[in-house]
N, C-alpha and C. Protein backbone atom coordinates (compact mmCIF):
# COMPACT_ATOMS: atom_id res chain seq x y z
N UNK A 1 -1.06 -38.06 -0.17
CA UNK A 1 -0.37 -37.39 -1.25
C UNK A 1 0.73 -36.51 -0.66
N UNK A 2 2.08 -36.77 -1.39
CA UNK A 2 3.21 -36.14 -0.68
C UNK A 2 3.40 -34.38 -0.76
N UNK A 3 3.31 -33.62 -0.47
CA UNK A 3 3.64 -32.33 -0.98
C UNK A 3 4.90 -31.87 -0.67
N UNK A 4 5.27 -30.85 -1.38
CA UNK A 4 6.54 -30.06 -1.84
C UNK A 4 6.72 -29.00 -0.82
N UNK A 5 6.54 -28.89 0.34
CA UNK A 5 6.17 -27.92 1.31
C UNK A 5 6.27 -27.84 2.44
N UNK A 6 6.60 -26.67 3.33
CA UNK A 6 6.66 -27.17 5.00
C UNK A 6 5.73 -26.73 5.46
N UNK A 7 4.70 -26.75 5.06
CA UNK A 7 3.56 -26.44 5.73
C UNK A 7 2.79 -27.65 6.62
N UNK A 8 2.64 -28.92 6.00
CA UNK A 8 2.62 -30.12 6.79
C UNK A 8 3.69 -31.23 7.20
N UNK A 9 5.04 -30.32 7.58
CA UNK A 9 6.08 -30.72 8.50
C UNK A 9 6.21 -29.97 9.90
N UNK A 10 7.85 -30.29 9.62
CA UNK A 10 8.31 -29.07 10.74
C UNK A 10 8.29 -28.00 10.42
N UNK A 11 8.07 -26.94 11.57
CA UNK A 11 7.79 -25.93 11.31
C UNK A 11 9.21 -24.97 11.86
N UNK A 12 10.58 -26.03 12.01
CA UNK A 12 11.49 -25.35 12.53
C UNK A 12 13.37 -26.98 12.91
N UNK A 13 14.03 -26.50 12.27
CA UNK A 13 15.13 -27.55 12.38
C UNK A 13 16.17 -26.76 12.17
N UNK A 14 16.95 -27.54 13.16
CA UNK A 14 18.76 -27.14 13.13
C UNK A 14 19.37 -28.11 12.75
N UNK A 15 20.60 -27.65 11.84
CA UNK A 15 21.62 -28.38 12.11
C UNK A 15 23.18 -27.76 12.84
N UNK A 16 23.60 -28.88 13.45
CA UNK A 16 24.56 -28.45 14.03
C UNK A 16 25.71 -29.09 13.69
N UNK A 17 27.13 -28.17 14.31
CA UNK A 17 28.15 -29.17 14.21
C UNK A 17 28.81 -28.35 15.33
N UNK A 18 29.32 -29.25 16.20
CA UNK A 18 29.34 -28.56 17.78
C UNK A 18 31.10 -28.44 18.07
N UNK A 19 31.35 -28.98 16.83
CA UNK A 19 33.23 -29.53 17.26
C UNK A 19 33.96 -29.35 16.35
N UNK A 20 33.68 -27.78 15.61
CA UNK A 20 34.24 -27.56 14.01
C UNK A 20 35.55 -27.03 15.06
N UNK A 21 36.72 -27.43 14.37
CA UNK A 21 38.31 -26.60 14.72
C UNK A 21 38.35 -26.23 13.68
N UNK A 22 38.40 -24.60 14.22
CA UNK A 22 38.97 -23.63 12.52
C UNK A 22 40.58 -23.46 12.59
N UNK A 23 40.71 -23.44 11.69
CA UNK A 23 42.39 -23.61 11.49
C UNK A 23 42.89 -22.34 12.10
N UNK A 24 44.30 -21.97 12.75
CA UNK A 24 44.71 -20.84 12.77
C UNK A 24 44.85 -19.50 12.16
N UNK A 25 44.45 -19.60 10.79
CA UNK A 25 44.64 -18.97 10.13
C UNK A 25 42.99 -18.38 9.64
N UNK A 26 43.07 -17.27 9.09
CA UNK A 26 41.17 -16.58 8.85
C UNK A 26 40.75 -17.58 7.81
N UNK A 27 39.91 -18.36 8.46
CA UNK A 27 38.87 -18.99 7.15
C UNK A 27 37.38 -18.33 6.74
N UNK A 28 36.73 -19.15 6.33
CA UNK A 28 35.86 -18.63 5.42
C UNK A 28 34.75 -19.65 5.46
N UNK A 29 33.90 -19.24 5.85
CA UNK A 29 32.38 -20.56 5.83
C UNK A 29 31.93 -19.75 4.44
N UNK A 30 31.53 -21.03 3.92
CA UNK A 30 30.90 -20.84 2.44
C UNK A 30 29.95 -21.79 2.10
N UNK A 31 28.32 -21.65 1.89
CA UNK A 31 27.38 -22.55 1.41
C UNK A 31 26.67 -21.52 0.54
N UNK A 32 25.71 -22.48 -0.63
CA UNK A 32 24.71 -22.08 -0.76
C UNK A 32 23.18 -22.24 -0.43
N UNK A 33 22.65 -21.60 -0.22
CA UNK A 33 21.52 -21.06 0.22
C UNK A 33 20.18 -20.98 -0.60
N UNK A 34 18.99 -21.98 -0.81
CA UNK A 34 17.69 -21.78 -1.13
C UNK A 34 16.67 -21.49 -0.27
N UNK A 35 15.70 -20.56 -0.31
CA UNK A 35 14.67 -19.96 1.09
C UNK A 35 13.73 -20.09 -0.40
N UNK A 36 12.61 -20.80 0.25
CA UNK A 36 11.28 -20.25 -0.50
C UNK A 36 10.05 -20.18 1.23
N UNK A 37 10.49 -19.22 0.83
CA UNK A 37 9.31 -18.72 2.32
C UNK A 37 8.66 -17.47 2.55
N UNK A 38 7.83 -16.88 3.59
CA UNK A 38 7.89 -15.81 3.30
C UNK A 38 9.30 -14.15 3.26
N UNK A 39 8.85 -13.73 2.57
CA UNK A 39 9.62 -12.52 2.62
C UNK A 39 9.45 -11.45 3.86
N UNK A 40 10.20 -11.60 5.08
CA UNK A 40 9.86 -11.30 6.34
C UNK A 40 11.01 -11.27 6.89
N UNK A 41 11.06 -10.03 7.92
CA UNK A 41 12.37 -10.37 9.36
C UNK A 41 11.26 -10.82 10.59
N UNK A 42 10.43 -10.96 10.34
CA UNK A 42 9.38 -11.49 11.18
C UNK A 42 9.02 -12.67 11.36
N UNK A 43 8.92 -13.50 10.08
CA UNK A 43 8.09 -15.22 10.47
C UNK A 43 9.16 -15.57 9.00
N UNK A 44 9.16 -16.93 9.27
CA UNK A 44 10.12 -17.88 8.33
C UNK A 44 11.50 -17.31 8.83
N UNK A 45 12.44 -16.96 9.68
CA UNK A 45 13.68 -16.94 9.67
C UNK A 45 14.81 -17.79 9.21
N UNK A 46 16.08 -17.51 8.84
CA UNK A 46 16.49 -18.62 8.35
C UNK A 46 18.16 -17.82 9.01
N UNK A 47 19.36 -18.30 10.44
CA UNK A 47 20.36 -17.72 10.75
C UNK A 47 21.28 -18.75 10.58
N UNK A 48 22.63 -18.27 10.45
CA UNK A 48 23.94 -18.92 10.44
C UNK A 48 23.75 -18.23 12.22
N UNK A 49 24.42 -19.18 12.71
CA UNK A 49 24.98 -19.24 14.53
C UNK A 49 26.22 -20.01 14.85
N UNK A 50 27.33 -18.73 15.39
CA UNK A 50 28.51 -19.56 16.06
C UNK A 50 28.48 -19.11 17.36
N UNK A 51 28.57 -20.40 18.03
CA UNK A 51 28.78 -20.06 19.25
C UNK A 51 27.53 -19.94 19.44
N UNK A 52 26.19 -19.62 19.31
CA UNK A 52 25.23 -19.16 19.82
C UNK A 52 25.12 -17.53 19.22
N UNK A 53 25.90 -17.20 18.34
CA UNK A 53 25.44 -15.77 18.44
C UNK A 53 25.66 -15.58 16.50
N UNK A 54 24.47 -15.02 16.18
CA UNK A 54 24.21 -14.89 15.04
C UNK A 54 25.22 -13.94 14.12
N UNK A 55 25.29 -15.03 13.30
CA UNK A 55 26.49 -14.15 11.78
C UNK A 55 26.68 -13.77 10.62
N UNK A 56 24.76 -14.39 10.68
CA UNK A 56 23.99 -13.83 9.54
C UNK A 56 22.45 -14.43 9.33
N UNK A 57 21.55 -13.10 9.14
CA UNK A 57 20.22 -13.39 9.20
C UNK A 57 19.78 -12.54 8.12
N UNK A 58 20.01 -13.39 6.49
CA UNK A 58 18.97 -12.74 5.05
C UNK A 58 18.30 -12.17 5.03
N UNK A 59 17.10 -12.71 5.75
CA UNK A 59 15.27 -12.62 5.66
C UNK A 59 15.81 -10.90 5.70
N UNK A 60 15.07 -10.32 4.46
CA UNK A 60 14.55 -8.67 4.57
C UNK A 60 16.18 -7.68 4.09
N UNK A 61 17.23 -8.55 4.15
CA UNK A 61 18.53 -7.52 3.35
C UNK A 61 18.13 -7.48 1.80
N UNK A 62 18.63 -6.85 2.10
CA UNK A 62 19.12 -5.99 0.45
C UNK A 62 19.31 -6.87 -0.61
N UNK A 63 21.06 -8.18 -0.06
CA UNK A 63 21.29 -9.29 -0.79
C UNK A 63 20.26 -10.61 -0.74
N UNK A 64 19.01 -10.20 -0.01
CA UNK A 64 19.12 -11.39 0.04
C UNK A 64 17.36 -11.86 -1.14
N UNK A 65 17.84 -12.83 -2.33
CA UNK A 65 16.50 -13.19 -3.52
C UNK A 65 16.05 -14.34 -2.97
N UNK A 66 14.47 -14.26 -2.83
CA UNK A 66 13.80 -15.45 -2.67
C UNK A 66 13.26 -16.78 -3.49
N UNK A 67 13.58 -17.20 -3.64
CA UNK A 67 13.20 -19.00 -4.48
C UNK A 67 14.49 -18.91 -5.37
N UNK A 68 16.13 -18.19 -4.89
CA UNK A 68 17.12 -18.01 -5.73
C UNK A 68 18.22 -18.64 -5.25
N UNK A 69 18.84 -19.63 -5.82
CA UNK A 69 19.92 -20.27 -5.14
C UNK A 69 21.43 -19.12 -4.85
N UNK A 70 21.80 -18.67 -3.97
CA UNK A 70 22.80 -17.66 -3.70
C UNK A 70 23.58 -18.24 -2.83
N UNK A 71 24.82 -18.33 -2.90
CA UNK A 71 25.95 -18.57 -2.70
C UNK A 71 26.46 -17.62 -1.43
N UNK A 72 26.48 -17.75 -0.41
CA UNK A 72 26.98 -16.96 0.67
C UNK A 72 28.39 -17.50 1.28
N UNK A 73 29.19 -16.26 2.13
CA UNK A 73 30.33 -16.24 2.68
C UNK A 73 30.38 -15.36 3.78
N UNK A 74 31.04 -16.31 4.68
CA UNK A 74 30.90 -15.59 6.69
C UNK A 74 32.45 -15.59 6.39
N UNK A 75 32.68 -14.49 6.97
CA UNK A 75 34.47 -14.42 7.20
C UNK A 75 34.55 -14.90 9.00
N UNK A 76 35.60 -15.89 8.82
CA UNK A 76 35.26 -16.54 10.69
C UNK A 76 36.84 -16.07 10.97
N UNK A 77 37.77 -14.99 10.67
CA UNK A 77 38.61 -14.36 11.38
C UNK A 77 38.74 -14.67 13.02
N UNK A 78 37.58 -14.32 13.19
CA UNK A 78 37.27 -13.56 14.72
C UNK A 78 37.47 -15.23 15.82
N UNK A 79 36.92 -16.46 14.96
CA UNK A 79 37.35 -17.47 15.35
C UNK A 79 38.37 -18.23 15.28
N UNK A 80 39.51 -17.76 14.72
CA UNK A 80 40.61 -18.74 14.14
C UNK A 80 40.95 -19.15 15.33
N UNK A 81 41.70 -20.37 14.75
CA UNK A 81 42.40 -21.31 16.14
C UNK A 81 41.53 -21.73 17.17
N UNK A 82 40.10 -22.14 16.83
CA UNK A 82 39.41 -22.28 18.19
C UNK A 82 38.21 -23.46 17.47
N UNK A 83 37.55 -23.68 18.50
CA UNK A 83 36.56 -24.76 18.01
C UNK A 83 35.26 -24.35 18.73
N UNK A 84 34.70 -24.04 17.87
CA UNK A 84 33.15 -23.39 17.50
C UNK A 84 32.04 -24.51 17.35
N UNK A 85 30.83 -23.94 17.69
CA UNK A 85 29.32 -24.41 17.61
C UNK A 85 29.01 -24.02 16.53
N UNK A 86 28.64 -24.31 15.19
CA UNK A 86 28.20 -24.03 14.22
C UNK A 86 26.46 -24.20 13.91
N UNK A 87 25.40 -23.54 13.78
CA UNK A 87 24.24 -23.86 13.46
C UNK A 87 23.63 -23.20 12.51
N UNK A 88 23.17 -24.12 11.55
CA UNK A 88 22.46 -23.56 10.48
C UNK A 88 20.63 -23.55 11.16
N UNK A 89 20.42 -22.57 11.49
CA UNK A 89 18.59 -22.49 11.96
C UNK A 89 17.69 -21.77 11.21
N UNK A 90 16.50 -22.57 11.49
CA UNK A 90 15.23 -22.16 10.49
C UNK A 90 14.17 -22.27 11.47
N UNK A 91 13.27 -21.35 11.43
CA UNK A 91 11.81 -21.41 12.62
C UNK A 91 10.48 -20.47 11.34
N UNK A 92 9.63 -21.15 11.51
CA UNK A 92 8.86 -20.45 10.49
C UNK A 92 8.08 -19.46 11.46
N UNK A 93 8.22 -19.67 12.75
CA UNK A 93 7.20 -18.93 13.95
C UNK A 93 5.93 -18.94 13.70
N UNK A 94 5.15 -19.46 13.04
CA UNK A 94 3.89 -19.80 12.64
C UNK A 94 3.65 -20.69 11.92
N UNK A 95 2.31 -21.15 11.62
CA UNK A 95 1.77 -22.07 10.96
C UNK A 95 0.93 -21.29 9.38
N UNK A 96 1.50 -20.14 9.16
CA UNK A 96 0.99 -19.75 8.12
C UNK A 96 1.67 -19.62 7.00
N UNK A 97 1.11 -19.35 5.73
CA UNK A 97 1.49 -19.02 3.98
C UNK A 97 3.15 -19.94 4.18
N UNK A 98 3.07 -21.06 4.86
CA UNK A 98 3.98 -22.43 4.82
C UNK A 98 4.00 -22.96 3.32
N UNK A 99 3.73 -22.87 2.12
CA UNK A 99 3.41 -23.72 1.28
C UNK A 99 4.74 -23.52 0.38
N UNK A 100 5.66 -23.02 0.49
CA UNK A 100 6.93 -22.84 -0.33
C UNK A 100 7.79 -24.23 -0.04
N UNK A 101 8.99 -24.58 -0.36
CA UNK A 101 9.96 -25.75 -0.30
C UNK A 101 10.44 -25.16 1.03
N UNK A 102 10.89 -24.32 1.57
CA UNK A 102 11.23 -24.09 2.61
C UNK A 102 12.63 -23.60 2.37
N UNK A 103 13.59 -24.52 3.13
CA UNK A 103 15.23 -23.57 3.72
C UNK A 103 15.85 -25.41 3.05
N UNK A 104 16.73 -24.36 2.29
CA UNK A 104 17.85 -25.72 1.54
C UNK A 104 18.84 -25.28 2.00
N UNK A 105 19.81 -25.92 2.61
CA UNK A 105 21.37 -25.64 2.68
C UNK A 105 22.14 -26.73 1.51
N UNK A 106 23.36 -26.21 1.05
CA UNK A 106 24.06 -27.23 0.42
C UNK A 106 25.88 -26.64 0.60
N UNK A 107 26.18 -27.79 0.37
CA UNK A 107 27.80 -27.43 -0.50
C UNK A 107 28.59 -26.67 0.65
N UNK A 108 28.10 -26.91 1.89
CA UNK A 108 28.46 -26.14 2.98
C UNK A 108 30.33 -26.28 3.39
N UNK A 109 30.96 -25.53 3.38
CA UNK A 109 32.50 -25.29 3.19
C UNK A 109 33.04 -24.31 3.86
N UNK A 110 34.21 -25.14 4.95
CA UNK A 110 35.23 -24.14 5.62
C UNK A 110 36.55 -24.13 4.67
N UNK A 111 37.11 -22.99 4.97
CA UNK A 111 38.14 -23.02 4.45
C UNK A 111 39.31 -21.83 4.47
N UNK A 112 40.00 -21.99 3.80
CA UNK A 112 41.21 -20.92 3.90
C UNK A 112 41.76 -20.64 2.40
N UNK A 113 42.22 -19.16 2.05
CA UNK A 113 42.37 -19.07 0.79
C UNK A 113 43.71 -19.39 0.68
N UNK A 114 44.07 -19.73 -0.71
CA UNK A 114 45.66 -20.58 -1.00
C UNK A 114 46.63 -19.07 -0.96
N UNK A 115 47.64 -18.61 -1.00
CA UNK A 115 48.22 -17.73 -1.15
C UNK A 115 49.33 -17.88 -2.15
C-alpha cells in the first residue's frame, strides 16, 4: 500500500543545477515552496544553496507556514554575471514523526525585473 509520506522513502534529496549563468544584471530566484514536516531548526531542514553557502533556511522564521504553499524570493545581486551552483536541499536528520508529504518545490524561476 502506497503512502503519502517520507517516512518510508528518502530521508534526504537534492536538486541541483550546477551551470545556472545569471545575467549581468540583479536577478531574482523565485519558487514556491510546500514543507509538511516537522516544525524545527533541528530535524526536517529544508535550504536554498549557492555556491555551497546557504540563502535561505525557513524551518523556525517568523515567515515561514507549515502544510502552506508560499511563494518565496532570493535576491541573487551578489551573483550577477557569474555562473552559480544552485541547490534546493532537504535532510529530515532522522527517522522520526516522517509521516507528512514532505518538501515540494515548484514553479522555480530566475529572472530580472522589466523596467
Amino acid at each position: 500500500m502506497a503512502k503519502s509520506n517520507f517516512d518510508d522513502g528518502d530521508s534526504s534529496a537534492v536538486l541541483v543545477d550546477d551551470g545556472l549563468v545569471l545575467p549581468p544584471t540583479a536577478a531574482k530566484l523565485a519558487f514556491w515552496l510546500y514543507q509538511d514536516t516537522e516544525k524545527s531548526d533541528a530535524y526536517d531542514l529544508f535550504e536554498v544553496r549557492i555556491n555551497g553557502k546557504i540563502v535561505l533556511q525557513p524551518n523556525g522564521s517568523a515567515e515561514f507556514l507549515m502544510a502552506t504553499s508560499q511563494l518565496w524570493t532570493i535576491e541573487l545581486a551578489a551573483f550577477a554575471g557569474t555562473t552559480v551552483k544552485l541547490e534546493f536541499w532537504f535532510d529530515t536528520g532522522d527517522k522520526v514523526d516522517n509521516t507528512g508529504l514532505g518538501v515540494i518545490s515548484d514553479d522555480i524561476v530566475v529572472g530580472v525585473s522589466c523596467k
